[in-house]
C-alpha atoms as a PDB file:
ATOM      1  CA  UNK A   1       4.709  26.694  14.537  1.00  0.00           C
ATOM      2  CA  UNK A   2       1.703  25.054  15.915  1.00  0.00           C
ATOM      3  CA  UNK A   3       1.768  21.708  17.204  1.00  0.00           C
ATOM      4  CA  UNK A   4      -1.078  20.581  14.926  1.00  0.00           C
ATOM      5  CA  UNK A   5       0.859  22.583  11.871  1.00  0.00           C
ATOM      6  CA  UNK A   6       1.993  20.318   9.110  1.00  0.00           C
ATOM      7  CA  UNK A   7       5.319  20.648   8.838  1.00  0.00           C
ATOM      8  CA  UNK A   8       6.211  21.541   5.124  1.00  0.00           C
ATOM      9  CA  UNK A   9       9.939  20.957   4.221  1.00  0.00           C
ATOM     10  CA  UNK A  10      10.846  20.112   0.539  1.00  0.00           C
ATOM     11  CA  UNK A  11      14.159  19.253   1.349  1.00  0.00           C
ATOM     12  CA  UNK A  12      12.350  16.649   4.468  1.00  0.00           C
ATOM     13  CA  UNK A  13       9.591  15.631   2.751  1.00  0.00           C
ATOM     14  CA  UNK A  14      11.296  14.604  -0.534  1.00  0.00           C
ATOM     15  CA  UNK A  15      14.222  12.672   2.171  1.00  0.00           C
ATOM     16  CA  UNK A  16      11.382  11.278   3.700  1.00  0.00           C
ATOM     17  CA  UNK A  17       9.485  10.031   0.440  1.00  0.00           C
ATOM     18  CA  UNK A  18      13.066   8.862  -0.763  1.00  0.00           C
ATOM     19  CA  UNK A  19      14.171   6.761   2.513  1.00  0.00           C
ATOM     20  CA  UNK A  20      10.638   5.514   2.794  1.00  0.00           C
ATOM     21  CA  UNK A  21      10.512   4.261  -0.909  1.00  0.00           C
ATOM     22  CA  UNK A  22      13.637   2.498  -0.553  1.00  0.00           C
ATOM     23  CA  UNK A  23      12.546   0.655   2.508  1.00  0.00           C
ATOM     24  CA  UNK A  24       9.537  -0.266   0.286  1.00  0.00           C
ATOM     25  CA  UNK A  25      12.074  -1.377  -2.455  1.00  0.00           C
ATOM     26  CA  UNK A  26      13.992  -3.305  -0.548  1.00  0.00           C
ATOM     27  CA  UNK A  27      10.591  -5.825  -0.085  1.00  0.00           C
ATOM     28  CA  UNK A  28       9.014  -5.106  -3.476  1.00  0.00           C
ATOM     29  CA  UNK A  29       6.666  -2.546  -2.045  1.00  0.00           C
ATOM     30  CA  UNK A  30       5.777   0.790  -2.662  1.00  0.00           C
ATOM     31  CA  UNK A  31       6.339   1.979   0.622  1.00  0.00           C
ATOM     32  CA  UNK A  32       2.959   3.066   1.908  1.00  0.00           C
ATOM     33  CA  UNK A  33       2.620   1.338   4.962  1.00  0.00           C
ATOM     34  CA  UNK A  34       5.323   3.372   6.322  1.00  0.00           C
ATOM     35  CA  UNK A  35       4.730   6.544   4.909  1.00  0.00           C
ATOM     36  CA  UNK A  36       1.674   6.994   6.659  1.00  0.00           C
ATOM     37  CA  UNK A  37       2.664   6.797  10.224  1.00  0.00           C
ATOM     38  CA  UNK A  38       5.375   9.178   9.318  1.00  0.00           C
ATOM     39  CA  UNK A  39       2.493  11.481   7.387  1.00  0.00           C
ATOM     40  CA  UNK A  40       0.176  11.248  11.228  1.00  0.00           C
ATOM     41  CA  UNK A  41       3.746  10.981  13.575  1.00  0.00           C
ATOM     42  CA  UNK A  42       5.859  13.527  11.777  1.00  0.00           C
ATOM     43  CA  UNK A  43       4.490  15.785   9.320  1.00  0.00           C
ATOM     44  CA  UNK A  44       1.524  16.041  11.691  1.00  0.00           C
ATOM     45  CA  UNK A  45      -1.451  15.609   9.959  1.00  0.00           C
ATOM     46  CA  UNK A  46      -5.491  14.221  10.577  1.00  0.00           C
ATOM     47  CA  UNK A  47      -5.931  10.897  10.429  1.00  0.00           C
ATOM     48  CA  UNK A  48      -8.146  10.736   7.810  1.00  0.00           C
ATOM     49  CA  UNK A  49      -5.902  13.304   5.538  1.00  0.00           C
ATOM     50  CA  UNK A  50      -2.838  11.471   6.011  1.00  0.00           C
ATOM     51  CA  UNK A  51      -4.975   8.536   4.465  1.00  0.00           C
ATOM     52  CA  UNK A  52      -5.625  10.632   1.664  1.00  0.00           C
ATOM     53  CA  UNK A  53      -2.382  12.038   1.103  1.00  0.00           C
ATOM     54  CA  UNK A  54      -0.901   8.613   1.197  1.00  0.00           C
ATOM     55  CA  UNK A  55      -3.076   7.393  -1.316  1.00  0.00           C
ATOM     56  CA  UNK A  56      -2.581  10.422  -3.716  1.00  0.00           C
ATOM     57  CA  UNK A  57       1.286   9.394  -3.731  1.00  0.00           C
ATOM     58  CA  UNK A  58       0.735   5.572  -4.239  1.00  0.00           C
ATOM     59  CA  UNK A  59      -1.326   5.897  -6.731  1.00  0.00           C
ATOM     60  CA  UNK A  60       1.833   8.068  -8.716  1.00  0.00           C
ATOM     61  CA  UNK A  61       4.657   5.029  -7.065  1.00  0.00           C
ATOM     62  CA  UNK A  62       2.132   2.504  -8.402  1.00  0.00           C
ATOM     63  CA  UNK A  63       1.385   4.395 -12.087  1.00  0.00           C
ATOM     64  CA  UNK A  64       4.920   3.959 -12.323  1.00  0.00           C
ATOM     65  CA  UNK A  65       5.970   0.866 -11.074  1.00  0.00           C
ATOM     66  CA  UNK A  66       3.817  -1.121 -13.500  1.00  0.00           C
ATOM     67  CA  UNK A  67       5.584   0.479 -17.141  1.00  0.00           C
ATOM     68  CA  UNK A  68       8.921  -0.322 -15.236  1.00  0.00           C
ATOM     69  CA  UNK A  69       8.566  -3.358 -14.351  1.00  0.00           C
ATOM     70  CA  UNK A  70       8.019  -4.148 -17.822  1.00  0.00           C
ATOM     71  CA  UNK A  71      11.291  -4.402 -18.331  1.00  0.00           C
ATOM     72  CA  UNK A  72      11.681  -8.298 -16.651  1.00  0.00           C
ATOM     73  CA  UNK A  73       7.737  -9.070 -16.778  1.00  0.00           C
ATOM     74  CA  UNK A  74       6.451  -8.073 -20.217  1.00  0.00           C
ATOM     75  CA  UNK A  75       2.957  -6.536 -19.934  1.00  0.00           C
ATOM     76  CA  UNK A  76       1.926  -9.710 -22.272  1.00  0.00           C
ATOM     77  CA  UNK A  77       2.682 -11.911 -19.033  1.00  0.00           C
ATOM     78  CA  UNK A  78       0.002  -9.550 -17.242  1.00  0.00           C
ATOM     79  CA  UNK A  79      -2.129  -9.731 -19.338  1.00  0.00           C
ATOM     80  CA  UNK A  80      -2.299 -13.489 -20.025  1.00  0.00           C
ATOM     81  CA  UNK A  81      -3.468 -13.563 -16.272  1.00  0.00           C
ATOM     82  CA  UNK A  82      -6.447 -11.827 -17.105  1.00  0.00           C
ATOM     83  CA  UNK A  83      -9.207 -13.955 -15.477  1.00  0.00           C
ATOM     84  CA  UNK A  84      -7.078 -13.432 -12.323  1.00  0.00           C
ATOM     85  CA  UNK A  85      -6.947 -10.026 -12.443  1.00  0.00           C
ATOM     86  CA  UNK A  86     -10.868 -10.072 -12.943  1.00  0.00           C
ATOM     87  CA  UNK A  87     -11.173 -12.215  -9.992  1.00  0.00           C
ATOM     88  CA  UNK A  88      -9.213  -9.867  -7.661  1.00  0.00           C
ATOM     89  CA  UNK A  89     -11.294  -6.704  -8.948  1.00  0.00           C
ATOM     90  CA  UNK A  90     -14.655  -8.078  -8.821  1.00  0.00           C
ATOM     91  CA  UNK A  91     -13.820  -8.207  -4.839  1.00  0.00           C
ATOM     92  CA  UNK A  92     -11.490  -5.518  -4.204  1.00  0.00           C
ATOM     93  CA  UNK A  93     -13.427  -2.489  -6.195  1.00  0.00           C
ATOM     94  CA  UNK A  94     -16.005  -3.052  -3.888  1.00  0.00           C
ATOM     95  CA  UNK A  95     -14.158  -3.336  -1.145  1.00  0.00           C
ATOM     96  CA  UNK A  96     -12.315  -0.179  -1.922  1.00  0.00           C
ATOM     97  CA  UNK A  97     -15.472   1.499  -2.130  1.00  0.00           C
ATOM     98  CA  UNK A  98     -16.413   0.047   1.093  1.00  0.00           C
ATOM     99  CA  UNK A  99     -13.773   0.886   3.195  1.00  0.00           C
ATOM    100  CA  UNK A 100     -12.774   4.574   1.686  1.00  0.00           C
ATOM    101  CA  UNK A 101     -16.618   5.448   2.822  1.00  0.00           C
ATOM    102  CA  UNK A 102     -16.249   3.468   6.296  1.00  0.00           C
ATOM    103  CA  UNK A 103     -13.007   5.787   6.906  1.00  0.00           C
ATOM    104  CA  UNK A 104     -14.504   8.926   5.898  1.00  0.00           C
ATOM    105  CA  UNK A 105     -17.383   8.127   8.980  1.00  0.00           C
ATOM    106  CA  UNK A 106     -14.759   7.478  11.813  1.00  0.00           C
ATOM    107  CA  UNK A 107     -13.962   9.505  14.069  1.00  0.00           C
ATOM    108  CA  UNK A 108     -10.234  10.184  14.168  1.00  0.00           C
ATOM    109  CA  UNK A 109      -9.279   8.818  17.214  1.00  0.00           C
ATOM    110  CA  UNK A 110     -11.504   5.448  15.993  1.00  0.00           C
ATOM    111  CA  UNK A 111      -9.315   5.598  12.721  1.00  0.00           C
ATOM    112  CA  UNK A 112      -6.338   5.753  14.590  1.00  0.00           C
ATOM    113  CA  UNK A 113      -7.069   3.254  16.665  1.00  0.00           C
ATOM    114  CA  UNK A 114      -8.071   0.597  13.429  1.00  0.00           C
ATOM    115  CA  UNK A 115      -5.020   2.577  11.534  1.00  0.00           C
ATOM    116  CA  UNK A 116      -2.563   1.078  14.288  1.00  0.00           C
ATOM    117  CA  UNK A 117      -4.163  -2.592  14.149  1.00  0.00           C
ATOM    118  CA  UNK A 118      -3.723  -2.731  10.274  1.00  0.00           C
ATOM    119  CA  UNK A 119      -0.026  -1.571  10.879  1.00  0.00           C
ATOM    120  CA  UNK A 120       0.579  -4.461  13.186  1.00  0.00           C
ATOM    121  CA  UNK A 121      -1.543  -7.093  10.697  1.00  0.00           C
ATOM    122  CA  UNK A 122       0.743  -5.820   7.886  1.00  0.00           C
ATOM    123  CA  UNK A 123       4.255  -6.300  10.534  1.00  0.00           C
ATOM    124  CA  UNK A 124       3.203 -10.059  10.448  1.00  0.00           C
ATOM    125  CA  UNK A 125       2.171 -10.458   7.176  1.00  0.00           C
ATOM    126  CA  UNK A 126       5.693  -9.590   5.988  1.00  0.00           C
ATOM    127  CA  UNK A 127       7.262 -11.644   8.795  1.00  0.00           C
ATOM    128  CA  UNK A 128       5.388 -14.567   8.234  1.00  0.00           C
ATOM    129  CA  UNK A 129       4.186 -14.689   4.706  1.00  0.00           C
ATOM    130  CA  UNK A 130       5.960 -12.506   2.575  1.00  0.00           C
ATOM    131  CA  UNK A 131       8.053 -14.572   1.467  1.00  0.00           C
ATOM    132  CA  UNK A 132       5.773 -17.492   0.440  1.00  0.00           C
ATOM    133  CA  UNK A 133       6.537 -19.279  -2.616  1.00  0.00           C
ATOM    134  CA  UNK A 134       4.614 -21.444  -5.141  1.00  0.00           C
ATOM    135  CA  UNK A 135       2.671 -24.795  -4.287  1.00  0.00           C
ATOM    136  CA  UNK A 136      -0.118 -27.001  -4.761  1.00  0.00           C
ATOM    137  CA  UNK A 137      -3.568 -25.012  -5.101  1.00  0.00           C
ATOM    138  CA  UNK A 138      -5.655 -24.290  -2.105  1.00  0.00           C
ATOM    139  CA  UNK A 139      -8.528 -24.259  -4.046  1.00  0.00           C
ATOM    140  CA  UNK A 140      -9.693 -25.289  -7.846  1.00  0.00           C
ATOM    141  CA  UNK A 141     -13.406 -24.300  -9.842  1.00  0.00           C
ATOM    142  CA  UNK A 142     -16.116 -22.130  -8.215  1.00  0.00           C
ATOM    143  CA  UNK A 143     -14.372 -22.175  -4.781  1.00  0.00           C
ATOM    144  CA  UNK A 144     -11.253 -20.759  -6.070  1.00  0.00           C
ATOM    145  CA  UNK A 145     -13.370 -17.884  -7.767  1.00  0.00           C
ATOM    146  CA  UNK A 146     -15.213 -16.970  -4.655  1.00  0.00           C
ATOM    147  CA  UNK A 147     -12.067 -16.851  -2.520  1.00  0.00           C
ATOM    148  CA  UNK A 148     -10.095 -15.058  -4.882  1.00  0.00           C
ATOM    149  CA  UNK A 149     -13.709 -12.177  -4.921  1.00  0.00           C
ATOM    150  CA  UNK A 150     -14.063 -12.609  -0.716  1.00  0.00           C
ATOM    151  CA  UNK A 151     -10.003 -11.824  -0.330  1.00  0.00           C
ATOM    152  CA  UNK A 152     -10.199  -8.688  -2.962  1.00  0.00           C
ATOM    153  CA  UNK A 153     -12.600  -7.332  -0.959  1.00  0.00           C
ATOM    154  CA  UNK A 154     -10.930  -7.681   2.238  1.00  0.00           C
ATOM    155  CA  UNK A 155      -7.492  -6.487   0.209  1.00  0.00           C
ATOM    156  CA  UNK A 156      -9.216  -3.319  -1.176  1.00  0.00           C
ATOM    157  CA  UNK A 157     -10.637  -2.277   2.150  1.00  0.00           C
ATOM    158  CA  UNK A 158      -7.734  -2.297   3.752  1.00  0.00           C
ATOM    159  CA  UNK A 159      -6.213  -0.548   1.105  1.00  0.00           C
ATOM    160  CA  UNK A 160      -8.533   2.617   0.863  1.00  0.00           C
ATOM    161  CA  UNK A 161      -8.402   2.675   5.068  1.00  0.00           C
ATOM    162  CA  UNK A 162      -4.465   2.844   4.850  1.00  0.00           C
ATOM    163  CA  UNK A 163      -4.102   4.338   1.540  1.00  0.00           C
ATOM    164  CA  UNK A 164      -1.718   1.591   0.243  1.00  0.00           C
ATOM    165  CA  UNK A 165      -1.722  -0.566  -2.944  1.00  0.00           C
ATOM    166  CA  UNK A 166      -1.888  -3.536  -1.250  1.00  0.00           C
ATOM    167  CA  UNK A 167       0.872  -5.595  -2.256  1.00  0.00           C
ATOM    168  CA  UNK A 168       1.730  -7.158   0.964  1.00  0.00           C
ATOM    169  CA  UNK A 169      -1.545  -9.209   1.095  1.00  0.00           C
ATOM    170  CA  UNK A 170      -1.995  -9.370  -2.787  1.00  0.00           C
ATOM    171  CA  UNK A 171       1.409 -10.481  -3.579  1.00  0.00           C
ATOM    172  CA  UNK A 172       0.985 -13.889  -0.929  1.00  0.00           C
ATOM    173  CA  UNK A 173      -2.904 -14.117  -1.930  1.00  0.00           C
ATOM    174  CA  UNK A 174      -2.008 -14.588  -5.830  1.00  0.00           C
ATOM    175  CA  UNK A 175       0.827 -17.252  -4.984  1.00  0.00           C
ATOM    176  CA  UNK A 176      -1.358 -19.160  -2.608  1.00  0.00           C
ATOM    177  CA  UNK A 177      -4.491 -18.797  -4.521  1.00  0.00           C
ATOM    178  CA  UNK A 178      -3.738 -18.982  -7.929  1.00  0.00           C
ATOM    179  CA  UNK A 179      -0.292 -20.741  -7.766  1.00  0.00           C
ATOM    180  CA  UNK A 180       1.770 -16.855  -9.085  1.00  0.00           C
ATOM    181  CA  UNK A 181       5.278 -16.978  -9.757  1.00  0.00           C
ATOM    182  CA  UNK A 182       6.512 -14.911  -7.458  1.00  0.00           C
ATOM    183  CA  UNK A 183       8.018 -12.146  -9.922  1.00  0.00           C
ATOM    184  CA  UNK A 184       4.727 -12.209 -11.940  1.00  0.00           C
ATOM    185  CA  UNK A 185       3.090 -12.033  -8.796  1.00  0.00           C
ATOM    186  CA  UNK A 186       4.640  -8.568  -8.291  1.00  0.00           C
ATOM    187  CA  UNK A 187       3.294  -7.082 -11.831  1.00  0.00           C
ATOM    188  CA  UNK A 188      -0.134  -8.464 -11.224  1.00  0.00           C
ATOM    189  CA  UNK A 189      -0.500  -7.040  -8.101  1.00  0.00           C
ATOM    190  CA  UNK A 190       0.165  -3.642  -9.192  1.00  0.00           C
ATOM    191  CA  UNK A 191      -1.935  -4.400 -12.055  1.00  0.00           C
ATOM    192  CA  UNK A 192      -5.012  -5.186  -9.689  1.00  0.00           C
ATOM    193  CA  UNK A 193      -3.807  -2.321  -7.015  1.00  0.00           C
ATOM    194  CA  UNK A 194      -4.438   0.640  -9.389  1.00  0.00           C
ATOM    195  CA  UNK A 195      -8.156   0.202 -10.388  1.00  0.00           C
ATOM    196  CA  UNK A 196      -8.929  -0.314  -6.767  1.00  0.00           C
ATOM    197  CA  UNK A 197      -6.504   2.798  -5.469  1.00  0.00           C
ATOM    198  CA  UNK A 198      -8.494   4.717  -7.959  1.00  0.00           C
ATOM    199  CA  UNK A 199     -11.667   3.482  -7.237  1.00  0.00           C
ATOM    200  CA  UNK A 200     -10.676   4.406  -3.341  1.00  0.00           C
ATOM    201  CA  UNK A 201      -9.558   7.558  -4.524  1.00  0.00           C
ATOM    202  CA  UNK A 202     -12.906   8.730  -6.286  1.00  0.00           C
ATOM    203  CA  UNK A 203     -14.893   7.334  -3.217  1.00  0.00           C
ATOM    204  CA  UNK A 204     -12.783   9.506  -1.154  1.00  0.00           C
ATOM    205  CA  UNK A 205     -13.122  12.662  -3.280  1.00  0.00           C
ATOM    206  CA  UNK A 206     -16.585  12.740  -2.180  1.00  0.00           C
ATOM    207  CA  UNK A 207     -15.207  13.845   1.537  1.00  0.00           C
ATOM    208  CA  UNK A 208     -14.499  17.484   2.426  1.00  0.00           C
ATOM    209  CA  UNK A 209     -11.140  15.690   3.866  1.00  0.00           C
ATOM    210  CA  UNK A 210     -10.284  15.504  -0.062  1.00  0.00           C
ATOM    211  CA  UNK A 211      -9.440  19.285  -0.059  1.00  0.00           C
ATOM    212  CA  UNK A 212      -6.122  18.282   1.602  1.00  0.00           C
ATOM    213  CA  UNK A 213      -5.071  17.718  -1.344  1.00  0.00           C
ATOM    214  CA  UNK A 214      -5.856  21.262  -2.692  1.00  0.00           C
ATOM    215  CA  UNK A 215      -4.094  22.480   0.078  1.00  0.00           C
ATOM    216  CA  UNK A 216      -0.885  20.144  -0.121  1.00  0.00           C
ATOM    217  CA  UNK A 217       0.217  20.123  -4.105  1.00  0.00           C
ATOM    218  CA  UNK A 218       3.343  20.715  -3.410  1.00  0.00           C
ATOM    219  CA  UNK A 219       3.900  18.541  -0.625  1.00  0.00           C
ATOM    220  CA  UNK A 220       2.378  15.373  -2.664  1.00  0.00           C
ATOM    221  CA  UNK A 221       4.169  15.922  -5.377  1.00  0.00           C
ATOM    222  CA  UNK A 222       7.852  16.331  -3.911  1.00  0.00           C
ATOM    223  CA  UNK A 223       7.096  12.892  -1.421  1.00  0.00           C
ATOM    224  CA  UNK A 224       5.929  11.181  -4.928  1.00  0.00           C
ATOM    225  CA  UNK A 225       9.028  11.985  -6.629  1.00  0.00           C
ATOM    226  CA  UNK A 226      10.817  10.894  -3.342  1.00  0.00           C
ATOM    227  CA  UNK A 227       8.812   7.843  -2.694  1.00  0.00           C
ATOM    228  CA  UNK A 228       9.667   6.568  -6.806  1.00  0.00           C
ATOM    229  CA  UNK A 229      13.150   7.521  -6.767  1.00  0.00           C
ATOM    230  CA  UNK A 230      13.247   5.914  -3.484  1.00  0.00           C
ATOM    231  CA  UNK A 231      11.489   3.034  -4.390  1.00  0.00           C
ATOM    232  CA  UNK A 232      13.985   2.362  -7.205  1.00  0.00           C
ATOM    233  CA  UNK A 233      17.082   2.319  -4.851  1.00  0.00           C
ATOM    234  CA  UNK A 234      15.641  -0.073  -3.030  1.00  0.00           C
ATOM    235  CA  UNK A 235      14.856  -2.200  -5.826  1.00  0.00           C
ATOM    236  CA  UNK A 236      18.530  -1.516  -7.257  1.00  0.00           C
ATOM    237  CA  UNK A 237      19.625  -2.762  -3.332  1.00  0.00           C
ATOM    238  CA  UNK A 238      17.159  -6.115  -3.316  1.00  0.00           C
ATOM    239  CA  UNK A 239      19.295  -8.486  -2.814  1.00  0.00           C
ATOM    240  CA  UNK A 240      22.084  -7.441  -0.443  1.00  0.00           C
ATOM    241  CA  UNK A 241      20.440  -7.275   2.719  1.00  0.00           C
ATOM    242  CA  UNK A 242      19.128 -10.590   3.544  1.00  0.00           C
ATOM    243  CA  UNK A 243      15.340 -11.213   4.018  1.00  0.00           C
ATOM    244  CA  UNK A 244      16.152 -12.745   7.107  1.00  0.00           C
ATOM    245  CA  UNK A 245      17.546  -9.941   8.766  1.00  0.00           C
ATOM    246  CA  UNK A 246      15.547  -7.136   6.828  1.00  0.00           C
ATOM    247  CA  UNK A 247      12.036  -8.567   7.331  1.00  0.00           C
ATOM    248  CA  UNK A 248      11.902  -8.532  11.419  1.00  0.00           C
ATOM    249  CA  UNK A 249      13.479  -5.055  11.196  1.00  0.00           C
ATOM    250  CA  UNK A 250      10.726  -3.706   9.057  1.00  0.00           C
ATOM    251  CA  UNK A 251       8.272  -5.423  10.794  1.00  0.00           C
ATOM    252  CA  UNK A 252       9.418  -4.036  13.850  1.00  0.00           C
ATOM    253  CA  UNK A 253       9.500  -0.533  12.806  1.00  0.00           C
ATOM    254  CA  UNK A 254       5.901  -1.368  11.804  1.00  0.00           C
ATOM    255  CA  UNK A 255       5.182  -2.082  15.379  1.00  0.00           C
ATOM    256  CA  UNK A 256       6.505   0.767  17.074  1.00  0.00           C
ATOM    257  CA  UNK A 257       5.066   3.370  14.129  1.00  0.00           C
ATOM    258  CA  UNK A 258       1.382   1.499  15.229  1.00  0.00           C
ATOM    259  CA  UNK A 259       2.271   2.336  18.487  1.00  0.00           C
ATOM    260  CA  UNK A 260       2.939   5.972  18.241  1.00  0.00           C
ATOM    261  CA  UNK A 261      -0.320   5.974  15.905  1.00  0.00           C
ATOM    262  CA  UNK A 262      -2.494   4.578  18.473  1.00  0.00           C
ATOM    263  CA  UNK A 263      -1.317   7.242  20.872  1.00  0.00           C
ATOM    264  CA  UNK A 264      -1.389  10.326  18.169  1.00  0.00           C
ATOM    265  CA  UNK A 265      -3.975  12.736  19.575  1.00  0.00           C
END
C-alpha cells in the first residue's frame, strides 16, 4: 500500500467512528474534532478531503442527534427559542460560506497548519469553558443581537474549516449570551449547527475536492453509523467519568492530534 493510500477497513473505520463518537458522547459532542485528525493521521487522507469527509459524517451524527434528543428536550422547547436560533444563523450561514471557500483556496500544508491551531483553540475551550453554566446576561437589546450575528460567524467558519457542528463554541456562546439552560443549550445548538453544516457543505460541493466523496461512499457511511452508535454510548456513559478528570484528557489528546497535524506532510 502506498503511504499516501487511504487506508479502507470496514471493520477500522466503523471502530474508529464508534470509539470516536463515544468520546464525543461522553462531552455532549458529536465527535468531529477528533475524527478529523484521525481522518489526516490515520486513514491518510488530504487535508482539505478529510475536511470534507468529516463534514459529510457530522452532518448524518447531527441529523440524528436532534430527533433523539427529543426525547428530554421536546422540539417545542427549540422552537420557542426561535429568535435565538435566527440570531446564530444570520452570522454563522455566512460564516460557513466564508470559511468552506477560504479552505478550498489553501494550500494544504497552510490548512494544516490553521487545522492544528483550531484543534488546540477547541482543547481549551473544553478545558476552560465547557462547562459554563447560566448567569446574568453579558449583553441585553441591539448589542446582544450583534454579538450573538459577530460570534455565528466566527462559529460557522470554524465549522466549515474543521468540518464540525460546532457545539463546543455554540453550546458556551448560547449560555453566556442568551442565558441557555444548559440541556436546552445542547438541542439548540444542533438546531443552529445543521443549516450552517449544510450551508458549508453546498459551498464545498463547488470544489473538485468534493469528489472524495464519490470516491469514499462506503467509507462515510460505515464511520457515520460508527460515529452515531458511538455517540450514543457515550451519551448512555455521561455521567460516570467525572468532568474533572475526562475534560484535561480530551483536551490533551486534542493537543497531541494538533501536533501530529501540523507535522502531516
Amino acid at each position: 500500500m502506498s503511504t499516501n493510500e487511504p487506508r479502507q477497513n470496514q471493520f477500522a473505520t466503523f471502530s474508529i467512528g464508534a470509539l470516536i463518537g463515544s468520546l464525543g458522547g461522553l462531552i455532549g459532542l458529536g465527535g468531529a474534532e477528533f475524527r478529523l485528525p484521525v481522518l489526516i493521521s490515520f486513514f491518510r487522507f488530504r487535508g482539505l478531503e478529510a475536511v470534507i469527509l468529516n463534514k459529510a459524517t457530522s452532518l448524518v451524527v447531527v441529523a440524528t442527534a436532534l430527533p433523539f434528543r427529543a426525547m428530554s428536550i421536546p422540539f417545542g422547547d427549540v422552537f420557542a427559542s426561535w429568535p435565538i436560533i435566527l440570531n446564530l444563523l444570520a452570522g454563522s450561514l455566512a460564516g460557513a460560506w466564508f470559511g468552506a471557500g477560504w479552505a478550498t483556496k489553501l494550500k494544504s500544508e497552510t490548512l494544516y497548519r490553521i487545522i492544528a491551531v483550531l484543534l488546540v483553540l477547541i482543547a481549551f475551550v473544553l478545558l476552560l469553558i465547557h462547562d459554563t453554566t447560566t448567569a446574568s446576561p453579558l449583553f441585553t437589546g441591539g448589542t446582544l443581537i450583534l454579538c450573538g450575528i459577530v460570534a455565528g460567524f466566527l462559529i460557522g467558519v470554524v465549522s466549515s474549516i474543521l468540518g464540525v457542528a460546532g457545539g463546543e463554541f455554540l453550546i458556551p456562546c448560547l449560555v453566556l449570551l442568551f442565558r441557555a439552560d444548559i440541556k436546552l443549550a445542547g438541542s439548540l445548538s444542533l438546531a443552529v449547527s445543521l443549516p450552517t453544516m449544510l450551508v458549508g457543505f453546498t459551498r464545498y460541493s463547488r470544489d473538485d475536492g468534493f469528489s472524495v466523496l464519490g470516491r469514499n461512499k462506503g467509507f462515510v457511511f460505515v464511520m457515520a453509523v460508527g460515529s452515531v452508535v458511538g455517540t450514543f454510548i457515550g451519551g448512555y456513559l455521561l455521567g460516570i467519568v467525572p468532568n474533572y478528570y475526562l475534560l484535561p484528557i480530551l483536551a490533551i489528546i486534542l493537543i497531541i492530534s494538533s501536533v501530529k497535524v501540523w507535522r502531516h506532510e
